[in-house]
Protein backbone atom coordinates (compact mmCIF):
# COMPACT_ATOMS: atom_id res chain seq x y z
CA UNK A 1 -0.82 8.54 -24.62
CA UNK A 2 2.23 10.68 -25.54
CA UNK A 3 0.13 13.66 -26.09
CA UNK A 4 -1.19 13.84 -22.64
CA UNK A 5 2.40 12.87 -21.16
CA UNK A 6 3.75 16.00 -23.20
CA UNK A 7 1.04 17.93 -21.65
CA UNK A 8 1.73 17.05 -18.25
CA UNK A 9 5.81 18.12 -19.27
CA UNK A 10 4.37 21.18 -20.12
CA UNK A 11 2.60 21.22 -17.21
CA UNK A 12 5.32 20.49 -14.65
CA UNK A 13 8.05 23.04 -16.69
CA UNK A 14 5.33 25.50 -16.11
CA UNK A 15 5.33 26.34 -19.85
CA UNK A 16 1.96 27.13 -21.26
CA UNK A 17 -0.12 24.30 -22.92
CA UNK A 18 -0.66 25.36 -26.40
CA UNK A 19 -0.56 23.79 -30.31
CA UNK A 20 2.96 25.15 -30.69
CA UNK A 21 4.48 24.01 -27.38
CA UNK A 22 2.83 20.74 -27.41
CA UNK A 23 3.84 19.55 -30.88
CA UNK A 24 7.65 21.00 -29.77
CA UNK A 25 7.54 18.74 -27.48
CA UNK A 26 6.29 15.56 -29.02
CA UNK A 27 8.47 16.53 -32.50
CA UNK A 28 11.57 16.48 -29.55
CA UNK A 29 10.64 13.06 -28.28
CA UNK A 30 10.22 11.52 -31.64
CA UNK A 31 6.33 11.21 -31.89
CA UNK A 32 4.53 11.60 -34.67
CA UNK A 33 2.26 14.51 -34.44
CA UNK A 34 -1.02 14.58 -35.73
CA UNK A 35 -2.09 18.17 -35.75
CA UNK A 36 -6.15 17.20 -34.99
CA UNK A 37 -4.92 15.76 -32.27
CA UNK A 38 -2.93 18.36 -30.68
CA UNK A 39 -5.76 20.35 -31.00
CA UNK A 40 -8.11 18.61 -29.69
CA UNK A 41 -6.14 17.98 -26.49
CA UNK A 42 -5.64 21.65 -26.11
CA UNK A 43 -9.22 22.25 -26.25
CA UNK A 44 -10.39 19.64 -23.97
CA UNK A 45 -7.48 21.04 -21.23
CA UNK A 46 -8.74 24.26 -21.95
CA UNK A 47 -10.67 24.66 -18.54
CA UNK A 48 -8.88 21.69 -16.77
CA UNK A 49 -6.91 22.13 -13.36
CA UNK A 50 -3.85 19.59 -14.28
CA UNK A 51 -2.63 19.40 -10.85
CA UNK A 52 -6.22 19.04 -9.34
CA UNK A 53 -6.37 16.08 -11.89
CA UNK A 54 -3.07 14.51 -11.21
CA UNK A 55 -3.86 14.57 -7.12
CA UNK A 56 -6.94 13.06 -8.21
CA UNK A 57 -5.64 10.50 -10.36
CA UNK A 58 -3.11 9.36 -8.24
CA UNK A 59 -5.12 8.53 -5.49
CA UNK A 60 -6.63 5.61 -7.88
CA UNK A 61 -4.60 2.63 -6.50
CA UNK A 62 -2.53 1.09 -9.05
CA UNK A 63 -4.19 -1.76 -10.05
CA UNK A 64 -7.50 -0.17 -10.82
CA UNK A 65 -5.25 2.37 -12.99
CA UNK A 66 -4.12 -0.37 -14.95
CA UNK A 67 -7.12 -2.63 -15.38
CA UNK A 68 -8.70 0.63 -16.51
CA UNK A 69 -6.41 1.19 -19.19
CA UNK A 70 -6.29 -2.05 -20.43
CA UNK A 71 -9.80 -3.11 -20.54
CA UNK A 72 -10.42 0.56 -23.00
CA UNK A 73 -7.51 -0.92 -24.93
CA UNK A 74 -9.33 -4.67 -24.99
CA UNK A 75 -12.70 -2.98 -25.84
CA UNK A 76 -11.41 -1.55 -28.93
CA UNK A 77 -10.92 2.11 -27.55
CA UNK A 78 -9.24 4.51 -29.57
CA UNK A 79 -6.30 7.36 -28.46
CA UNK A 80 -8.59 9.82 -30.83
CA UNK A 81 -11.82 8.60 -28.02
CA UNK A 82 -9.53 8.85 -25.30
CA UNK A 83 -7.96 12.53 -26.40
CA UNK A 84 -11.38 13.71 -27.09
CA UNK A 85 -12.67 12.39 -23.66
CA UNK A 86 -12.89 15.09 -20.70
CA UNK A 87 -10.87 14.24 -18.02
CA UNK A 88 -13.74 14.43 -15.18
CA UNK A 89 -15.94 11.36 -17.22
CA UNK A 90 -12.51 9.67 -17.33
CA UNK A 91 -11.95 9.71 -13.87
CA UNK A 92 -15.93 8.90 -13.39
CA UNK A 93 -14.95 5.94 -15.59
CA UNK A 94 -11.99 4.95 -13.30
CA UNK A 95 -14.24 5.12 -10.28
CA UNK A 96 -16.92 2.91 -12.05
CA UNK A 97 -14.28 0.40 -13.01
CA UNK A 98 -12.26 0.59 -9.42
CA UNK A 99 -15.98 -0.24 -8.03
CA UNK A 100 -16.21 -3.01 -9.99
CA UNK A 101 -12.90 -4.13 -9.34
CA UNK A 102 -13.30 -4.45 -5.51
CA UNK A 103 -16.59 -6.45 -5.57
CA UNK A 104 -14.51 -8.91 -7.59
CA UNK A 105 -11.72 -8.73 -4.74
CA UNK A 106 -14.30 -9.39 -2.02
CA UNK A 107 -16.05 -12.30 -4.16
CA UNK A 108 -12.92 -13.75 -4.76
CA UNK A 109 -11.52 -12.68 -1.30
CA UNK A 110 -8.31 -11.94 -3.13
CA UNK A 111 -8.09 -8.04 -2.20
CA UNK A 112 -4.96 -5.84 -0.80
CA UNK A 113 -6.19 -6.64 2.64
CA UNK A 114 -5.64 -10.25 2.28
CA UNK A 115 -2.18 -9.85 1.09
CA UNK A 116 -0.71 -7.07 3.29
CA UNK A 117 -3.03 -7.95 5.88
């Protein structure tokens, strides 16, 4: 997860996502940087539009955010699956899961609309 919040620094300083700048920046924060991992991060951001993907992402609400992340941490998910995973089947995945996640609210008749009515 800290590689991809380093990328979004880089991102949002406007400095350019690359190997160098992105292990700067998790050596700064303390992280310990594993150098196949930097560069497969780089490479999978490669042809990504960050802010595109950050509108995107936070128009997820956030409980299907975090029952997302949890349930690839439950399953047994790794952060090597989850750097190597393009962000468009990730946010395919978060659809599929926020889906799923109001059928349960309207079974259950549980869902934001029945507390903020």
């Amino acid at each position: 997860m800290e590689y991809v919040y380093a990328a979004l620094v880089l991102n949002e300083t406007g400095a350019e996502i690359n190997e160098d700048n992105l292990t700067a920046v998790l050596d700064a924060a303390g992280a310990e940087v594993e150098d196949s991992r930097v560069k497969a991060l780089v490479a999978a951001l490669e042809d990504v539009d960050i802010e595109e993907a950050v509108e995107g992402a936070a128009a997820v609400p956030a409980g299907g955010a975090a029952g997302g992340a949890g349930g690839g941490a439950a399953a047994g998910g790794t952060a090597d699956a989850e750097a190597d995973e393009e962000p468009e089947e990730a946010e395919e995945a978060e659809a599929e899961e926020e889906d799923e996640d109001e059928d349960d609210d309207d079974a259950s008749g549980e869902g934001l609309g029945e507390l903020f009515g």
